[in-house]
PDB file of N, CA and C in Angstrom:
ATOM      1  N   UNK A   1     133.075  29.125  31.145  1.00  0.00           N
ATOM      2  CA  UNK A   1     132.424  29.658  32.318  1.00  0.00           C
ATOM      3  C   UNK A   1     133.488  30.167  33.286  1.00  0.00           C
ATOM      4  N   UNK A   2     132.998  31.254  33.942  1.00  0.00           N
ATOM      5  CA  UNK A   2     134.170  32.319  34.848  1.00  0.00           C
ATOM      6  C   UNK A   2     133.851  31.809  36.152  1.00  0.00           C
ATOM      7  N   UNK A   3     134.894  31.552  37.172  1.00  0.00           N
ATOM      8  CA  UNK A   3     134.332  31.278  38.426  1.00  0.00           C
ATOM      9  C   UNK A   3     133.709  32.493  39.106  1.00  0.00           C
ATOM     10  N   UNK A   4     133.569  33.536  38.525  1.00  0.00           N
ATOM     11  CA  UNK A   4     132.707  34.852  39.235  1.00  0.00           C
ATOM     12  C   UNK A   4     131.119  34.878  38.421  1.00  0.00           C
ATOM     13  N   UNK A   5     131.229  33.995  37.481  1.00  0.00           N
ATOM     14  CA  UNK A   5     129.581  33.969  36.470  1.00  0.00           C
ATOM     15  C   UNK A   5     129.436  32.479  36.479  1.00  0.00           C
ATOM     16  N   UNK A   6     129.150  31.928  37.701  1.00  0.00           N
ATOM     17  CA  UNK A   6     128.428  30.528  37.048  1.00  0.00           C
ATOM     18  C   UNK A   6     127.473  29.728  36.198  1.00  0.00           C
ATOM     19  N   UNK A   7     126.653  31.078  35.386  1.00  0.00           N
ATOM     20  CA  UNK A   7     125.794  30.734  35.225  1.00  0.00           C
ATOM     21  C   UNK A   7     126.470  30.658  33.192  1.00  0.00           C
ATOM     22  N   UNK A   8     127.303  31.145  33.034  1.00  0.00           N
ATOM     23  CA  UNK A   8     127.717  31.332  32.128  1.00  0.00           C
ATOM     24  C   UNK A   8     127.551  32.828  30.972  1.00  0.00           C
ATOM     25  N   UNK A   9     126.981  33.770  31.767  1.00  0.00           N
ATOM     26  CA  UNK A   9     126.410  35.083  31.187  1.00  0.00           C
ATOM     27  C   UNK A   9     126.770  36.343  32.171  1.00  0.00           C
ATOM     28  N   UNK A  10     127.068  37.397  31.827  1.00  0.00           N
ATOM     29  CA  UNK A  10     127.475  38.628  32.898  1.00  0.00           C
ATOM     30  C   UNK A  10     126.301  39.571  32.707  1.00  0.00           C
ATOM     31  N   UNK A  11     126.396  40.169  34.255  1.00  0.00           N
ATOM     32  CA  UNK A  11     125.154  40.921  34.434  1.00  0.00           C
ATOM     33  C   UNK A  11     125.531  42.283  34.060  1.00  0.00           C
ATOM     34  N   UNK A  12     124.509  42.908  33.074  1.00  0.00           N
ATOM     35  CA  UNK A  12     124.589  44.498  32.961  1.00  0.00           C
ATOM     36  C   UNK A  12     124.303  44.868  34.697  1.00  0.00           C
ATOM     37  N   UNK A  13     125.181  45.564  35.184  1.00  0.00           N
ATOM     38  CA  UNK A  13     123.987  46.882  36.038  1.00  0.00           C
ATOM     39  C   UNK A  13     122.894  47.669  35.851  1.00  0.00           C
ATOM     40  N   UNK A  14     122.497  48.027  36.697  1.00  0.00           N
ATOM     41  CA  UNK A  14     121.112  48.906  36.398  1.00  0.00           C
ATOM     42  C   UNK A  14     121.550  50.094  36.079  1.00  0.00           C
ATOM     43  N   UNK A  15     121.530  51.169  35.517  1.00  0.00           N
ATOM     44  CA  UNK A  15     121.651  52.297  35.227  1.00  0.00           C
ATOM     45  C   UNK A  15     121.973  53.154  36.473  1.00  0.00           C
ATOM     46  N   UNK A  16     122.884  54.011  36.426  1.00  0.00           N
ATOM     47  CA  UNK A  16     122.485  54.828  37.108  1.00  0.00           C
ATOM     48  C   UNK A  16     121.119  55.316  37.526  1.00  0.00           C
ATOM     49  N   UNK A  17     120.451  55.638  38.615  1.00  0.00           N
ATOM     50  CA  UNK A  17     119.105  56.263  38.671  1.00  0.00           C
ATOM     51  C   UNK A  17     119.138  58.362  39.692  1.00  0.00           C
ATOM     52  N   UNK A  18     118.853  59.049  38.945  1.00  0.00           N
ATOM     53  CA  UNK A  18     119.097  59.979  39.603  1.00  0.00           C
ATOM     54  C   UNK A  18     118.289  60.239  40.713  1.00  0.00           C
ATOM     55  N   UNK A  19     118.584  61.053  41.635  1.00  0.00           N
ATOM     56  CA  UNK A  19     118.634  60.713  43.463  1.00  0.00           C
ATOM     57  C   UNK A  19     118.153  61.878  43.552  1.00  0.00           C
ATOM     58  N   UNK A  20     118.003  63.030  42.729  1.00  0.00           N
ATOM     59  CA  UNK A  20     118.035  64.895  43.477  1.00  0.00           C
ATOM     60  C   UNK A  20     116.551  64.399  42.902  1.00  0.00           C
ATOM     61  N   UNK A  21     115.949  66.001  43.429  1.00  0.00           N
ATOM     62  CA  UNK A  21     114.461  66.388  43.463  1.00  0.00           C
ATOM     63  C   UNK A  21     114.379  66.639  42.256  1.00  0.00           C
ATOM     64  N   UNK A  22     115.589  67.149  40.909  1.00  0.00           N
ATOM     65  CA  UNK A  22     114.833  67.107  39.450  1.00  0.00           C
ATOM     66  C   UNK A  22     114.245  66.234  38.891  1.00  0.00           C
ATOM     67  N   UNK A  23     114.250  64.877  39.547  1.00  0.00           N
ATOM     68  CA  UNK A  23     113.616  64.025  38.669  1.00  0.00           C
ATOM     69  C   UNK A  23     112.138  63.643  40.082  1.00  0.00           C
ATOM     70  N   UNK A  24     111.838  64.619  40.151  1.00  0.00           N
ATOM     71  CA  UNK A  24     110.242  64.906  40.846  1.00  0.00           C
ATOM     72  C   UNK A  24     109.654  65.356  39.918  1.00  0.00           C
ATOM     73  N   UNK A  25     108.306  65.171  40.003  1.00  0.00           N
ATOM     74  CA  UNK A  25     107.213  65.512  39.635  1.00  0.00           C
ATOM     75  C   UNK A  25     107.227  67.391  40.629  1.00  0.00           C
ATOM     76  N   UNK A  26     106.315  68.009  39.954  1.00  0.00           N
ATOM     77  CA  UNK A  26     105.891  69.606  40.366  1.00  0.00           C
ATOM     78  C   UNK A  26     105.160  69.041  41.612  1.00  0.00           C
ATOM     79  N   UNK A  27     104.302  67.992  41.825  1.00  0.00           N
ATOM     80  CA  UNK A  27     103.403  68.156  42.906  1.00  0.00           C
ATOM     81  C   UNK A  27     104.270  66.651  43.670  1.00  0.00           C
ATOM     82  N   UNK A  28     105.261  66.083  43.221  1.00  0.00           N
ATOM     83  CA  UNK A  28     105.764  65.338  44.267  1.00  0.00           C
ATOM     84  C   UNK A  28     106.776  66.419  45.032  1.00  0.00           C
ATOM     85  N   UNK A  29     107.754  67.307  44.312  1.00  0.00           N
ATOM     86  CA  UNK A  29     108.191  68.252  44.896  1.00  0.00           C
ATOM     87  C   UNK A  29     107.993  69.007  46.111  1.00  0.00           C
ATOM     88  N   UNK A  30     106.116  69.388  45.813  1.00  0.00           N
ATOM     89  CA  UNK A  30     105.044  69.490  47.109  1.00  0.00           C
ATOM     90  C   UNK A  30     105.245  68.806  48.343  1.00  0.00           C
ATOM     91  N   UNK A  31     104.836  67.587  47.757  1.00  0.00           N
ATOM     92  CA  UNK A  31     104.678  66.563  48.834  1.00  0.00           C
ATOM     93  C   UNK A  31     105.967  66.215  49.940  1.00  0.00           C
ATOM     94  N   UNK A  32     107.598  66.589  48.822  1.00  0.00           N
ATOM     95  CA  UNK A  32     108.694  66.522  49.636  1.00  0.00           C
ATOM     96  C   UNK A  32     108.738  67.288  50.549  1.00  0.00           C
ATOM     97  N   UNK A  33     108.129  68.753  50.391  1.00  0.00           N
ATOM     98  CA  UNK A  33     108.596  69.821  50.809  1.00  0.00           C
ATOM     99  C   UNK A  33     108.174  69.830  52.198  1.00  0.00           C
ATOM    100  N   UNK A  34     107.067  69.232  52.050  1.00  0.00           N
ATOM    101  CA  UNK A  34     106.015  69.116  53.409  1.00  0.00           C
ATOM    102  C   UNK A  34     106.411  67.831  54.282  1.00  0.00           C
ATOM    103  N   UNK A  35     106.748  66.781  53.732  1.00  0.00           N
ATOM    104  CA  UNK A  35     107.489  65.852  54.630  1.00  0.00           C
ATOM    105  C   UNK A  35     108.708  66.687  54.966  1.00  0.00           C
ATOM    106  N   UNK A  36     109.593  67.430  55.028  1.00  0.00           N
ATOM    107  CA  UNK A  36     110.729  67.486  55.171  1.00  0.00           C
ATOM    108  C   UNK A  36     110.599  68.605  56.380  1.00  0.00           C
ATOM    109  N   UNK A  37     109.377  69.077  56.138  1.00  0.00           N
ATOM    110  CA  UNK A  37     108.275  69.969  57.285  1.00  0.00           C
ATOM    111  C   UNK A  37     107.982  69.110  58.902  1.00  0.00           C
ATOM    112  N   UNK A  38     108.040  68.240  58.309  1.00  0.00           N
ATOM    113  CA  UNK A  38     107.801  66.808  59.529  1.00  0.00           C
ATOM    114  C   UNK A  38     106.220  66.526  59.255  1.00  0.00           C
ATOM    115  N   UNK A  39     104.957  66.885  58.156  1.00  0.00           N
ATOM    116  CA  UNK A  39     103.868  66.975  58.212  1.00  0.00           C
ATOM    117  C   UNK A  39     103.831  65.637  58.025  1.00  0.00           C
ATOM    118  N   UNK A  40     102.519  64.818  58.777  1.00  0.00           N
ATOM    119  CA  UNK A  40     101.901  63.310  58.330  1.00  0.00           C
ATOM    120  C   UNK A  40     101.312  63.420  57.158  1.00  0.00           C
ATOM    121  N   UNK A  41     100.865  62.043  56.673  1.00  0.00           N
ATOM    122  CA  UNK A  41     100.497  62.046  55.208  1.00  0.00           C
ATOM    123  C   UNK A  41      98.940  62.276  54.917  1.00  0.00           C
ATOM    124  N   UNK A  42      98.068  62.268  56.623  1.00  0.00           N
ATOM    125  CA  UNK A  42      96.924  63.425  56.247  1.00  0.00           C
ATOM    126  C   UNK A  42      96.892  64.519  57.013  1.00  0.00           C
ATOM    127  N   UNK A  43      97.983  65.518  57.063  1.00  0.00           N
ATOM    128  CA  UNK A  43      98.477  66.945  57.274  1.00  0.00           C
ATOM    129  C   UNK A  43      98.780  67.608  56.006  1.00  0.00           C
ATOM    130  N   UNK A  44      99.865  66.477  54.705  1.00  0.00           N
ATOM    131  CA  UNK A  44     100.202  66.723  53.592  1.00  0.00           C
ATOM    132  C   UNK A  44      99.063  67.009  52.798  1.00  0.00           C
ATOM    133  N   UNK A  45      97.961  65.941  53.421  1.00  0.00           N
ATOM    134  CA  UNK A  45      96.799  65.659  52.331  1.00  0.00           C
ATOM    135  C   UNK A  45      95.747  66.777  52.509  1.00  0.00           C
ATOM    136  N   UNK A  46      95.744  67.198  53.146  1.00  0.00           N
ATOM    137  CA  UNK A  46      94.547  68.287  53.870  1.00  0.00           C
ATOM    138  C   UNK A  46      95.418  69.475  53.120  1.00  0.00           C
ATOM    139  N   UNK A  47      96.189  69.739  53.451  1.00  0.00           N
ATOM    140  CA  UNK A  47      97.081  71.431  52.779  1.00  0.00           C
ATOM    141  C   UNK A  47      97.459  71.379  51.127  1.00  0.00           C
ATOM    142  N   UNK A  48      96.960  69.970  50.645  1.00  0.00           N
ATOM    143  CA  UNK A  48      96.926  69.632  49.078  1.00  0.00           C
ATOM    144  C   UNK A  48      95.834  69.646  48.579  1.00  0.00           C
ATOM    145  N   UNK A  49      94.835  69.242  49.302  1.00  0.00           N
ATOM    146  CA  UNK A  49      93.552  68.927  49.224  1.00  0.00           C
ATOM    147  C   UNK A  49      93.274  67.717  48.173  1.00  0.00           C
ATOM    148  N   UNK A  50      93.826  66.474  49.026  1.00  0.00           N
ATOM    149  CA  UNK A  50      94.067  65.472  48.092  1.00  0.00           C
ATOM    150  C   UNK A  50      93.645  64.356  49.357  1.00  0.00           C
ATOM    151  N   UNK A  51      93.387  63.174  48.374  1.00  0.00           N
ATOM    152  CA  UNK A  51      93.793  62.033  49.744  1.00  0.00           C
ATOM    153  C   UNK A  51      94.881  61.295  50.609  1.00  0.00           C
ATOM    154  N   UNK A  52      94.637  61.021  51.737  1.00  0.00           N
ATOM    155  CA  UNK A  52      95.614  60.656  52.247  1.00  0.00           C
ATOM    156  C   UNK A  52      96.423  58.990  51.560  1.00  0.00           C
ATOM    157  N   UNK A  53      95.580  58.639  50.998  1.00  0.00           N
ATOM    158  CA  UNK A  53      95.673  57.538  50.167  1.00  0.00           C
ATOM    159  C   UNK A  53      97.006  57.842  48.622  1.00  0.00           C
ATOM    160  N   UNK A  54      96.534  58.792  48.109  1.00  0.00           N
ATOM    161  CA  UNK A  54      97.279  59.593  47.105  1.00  0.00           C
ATOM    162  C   UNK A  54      98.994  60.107  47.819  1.00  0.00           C
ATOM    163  N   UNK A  55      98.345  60.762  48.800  1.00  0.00           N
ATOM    164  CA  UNK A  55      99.930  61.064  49.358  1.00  0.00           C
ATOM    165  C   UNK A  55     100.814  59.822  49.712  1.00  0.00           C
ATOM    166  N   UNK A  56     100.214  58.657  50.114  1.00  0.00           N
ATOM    167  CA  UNK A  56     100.708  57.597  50.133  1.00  0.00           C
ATOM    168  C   UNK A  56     101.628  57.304  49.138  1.00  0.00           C
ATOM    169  N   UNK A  57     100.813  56.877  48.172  1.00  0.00           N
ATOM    170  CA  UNK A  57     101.372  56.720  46.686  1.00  0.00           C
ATOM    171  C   UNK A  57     102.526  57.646  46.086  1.00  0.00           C
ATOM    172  N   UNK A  58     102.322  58.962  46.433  1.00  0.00           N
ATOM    173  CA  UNK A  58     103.321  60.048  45.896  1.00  0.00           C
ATOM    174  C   UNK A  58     104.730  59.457  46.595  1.00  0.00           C
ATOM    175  N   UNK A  59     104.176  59.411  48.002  1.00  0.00           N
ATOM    176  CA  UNK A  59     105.404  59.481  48.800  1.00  0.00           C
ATOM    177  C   UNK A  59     106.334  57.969  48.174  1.00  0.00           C
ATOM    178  N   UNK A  60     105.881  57.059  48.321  1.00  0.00           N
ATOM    179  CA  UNK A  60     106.452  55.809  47.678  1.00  0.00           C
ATOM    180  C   UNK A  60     106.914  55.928  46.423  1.00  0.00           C
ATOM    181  N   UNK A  61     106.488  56.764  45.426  1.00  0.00           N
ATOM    182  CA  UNK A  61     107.182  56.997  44.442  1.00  0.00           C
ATOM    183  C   UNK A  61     108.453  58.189  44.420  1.00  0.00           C
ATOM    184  N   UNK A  62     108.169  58.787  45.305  1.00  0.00           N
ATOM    185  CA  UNK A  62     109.297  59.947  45.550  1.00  0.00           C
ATOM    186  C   UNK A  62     110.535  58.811  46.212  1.00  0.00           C
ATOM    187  N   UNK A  63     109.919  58.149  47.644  1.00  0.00           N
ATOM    188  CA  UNK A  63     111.336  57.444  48.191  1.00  0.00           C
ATOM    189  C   UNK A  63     111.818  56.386  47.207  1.00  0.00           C
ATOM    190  N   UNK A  64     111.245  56.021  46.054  1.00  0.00           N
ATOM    191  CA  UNK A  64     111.936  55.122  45.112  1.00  0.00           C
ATOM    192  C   UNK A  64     112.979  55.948  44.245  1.00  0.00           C
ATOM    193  N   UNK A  65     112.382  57.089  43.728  1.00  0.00           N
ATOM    194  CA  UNK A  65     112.956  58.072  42.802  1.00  0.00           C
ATOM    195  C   UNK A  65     114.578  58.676  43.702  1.00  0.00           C
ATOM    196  N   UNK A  66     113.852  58.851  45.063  1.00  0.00           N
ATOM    197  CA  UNK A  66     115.571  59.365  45.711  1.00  0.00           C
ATOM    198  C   UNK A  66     116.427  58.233  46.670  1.00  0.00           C
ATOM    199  N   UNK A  67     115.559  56.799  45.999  1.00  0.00           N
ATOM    200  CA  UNK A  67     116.353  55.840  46.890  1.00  0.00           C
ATOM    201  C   UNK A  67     116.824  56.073  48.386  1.00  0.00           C
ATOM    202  N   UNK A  68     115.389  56.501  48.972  1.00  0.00           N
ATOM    203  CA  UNK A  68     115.219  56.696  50.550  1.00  0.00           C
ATOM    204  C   UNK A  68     114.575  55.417  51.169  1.00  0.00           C
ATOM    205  N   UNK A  69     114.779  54.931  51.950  1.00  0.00           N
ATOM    206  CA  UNK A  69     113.889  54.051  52.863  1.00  0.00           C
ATOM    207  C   UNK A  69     113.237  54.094  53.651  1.00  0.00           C
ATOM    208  N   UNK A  70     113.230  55.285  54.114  1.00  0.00           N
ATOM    209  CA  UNK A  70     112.158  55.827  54.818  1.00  0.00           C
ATOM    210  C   UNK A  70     111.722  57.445  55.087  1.00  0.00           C
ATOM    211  N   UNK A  71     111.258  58.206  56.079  1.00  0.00           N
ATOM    212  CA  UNK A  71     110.606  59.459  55.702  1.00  0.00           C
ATOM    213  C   UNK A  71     112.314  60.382  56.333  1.00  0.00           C
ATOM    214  N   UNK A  72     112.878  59.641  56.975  1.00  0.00           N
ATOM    215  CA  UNK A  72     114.186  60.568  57.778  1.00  0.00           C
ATOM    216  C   UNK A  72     114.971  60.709  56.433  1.00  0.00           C
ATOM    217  N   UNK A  73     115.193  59.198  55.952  1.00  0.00           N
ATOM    218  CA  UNK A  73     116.312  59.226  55.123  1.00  0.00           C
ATOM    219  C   UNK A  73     115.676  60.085  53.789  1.00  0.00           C
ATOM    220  N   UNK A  74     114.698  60.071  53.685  1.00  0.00           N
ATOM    221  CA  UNK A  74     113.830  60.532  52.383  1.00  0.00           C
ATOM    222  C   UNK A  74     114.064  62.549  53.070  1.00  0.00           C
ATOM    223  N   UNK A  75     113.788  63.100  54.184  1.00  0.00           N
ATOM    224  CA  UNK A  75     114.155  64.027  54.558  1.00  0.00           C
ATOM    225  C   UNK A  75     116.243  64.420  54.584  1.00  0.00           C
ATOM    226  N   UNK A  76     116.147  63.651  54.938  1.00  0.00           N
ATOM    227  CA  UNK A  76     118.008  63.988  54.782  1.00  0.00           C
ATOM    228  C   UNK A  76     118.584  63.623  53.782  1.00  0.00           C
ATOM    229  N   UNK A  77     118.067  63.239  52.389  1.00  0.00           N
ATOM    230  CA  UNK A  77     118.594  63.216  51.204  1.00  0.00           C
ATOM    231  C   UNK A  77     118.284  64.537  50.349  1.00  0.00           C
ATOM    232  N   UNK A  78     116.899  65.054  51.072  1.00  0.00           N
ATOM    233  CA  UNK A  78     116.669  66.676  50.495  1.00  0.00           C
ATOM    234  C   UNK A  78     117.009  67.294  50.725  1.00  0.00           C
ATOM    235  N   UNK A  79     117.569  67.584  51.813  1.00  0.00           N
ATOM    236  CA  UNK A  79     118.640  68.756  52.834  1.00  0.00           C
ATOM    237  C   UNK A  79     120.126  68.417  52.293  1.00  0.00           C
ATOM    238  N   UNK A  80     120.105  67.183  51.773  1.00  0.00           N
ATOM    239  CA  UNK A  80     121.752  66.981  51.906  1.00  0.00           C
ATOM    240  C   UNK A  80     122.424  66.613  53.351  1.00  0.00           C
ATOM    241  N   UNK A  81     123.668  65.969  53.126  1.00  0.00           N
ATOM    242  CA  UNK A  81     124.427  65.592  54.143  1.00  0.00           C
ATOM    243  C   UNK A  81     124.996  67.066  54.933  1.00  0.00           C
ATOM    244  N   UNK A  82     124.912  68.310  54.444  1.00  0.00           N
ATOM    245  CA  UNK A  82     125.371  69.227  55.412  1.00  0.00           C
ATOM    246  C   UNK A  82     124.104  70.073  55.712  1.00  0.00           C
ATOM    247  N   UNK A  83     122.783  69.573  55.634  1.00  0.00           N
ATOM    248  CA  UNK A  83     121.601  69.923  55.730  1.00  0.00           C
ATOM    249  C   UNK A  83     121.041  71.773  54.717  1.00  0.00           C
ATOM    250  N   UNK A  84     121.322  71.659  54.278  1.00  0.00           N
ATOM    251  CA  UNK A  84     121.199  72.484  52.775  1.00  0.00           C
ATOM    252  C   UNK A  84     120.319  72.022  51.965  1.00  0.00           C
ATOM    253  N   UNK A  85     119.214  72.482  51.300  1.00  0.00           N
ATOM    254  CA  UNK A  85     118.571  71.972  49.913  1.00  0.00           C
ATOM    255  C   UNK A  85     119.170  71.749  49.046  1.00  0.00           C
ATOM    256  N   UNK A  86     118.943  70.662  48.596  1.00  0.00           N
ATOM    257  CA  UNK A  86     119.582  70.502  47.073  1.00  0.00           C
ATOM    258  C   UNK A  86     118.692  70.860  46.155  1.00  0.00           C
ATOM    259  N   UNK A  87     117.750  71.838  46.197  1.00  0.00           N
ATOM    260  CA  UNK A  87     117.013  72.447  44.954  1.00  0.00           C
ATOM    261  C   UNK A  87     117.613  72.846  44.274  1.00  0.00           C
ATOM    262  N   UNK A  88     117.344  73.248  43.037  1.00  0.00           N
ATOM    263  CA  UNK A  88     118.421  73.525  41.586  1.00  0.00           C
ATOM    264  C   UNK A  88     118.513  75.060  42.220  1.00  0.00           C
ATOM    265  N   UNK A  89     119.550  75.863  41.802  1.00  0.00           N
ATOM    266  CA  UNK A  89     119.122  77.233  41.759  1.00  0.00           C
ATOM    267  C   UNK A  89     119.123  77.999  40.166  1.00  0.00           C
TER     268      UNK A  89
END
């Protein structure tokens, strides 16, 4: 046993997880585009014609996918740190 593994076993890491908008969905893409708009999630839902319940859900799966914590950081991870899109070109 290592004094850095007490337990007697070493931990894999988690994988890398990718952070950009390619690993969006076509209609979470949507949903970024319009938060990043500053729209609420029944402003998003009305111009989708979806529920506000659904946009909920999108959005929580988008800030997991770009490891945002909330709607700023989830907005300034799409712009980038020099406020630019990071859409593919």
């Amino acid at each position: 046993m290592r004094a850095d593994d007490p337990w007697g076993y070493s931990v894999t890491p988690f994988p890398e997880r990718r952070t950009d908008e390619r690993a969006l969905t076509p209609r979470e893409r949507e949903v970024l585009a319009l938060v990043t708009r500053g729209l609420t999630n029944r402003e998003i839902a009305h111009a989708l014609g979806s529920a506000p319940s659904t946009v909920k859900n999108q959005l929580s799966s988008i800030m997991a996918k770009m490891q945002a914590a909330n709607r700023t950081e989830l907005a300034s991870r799409a712009h980038g740190a020099d406020g630019r899109s990071q859409r593919p070109t």
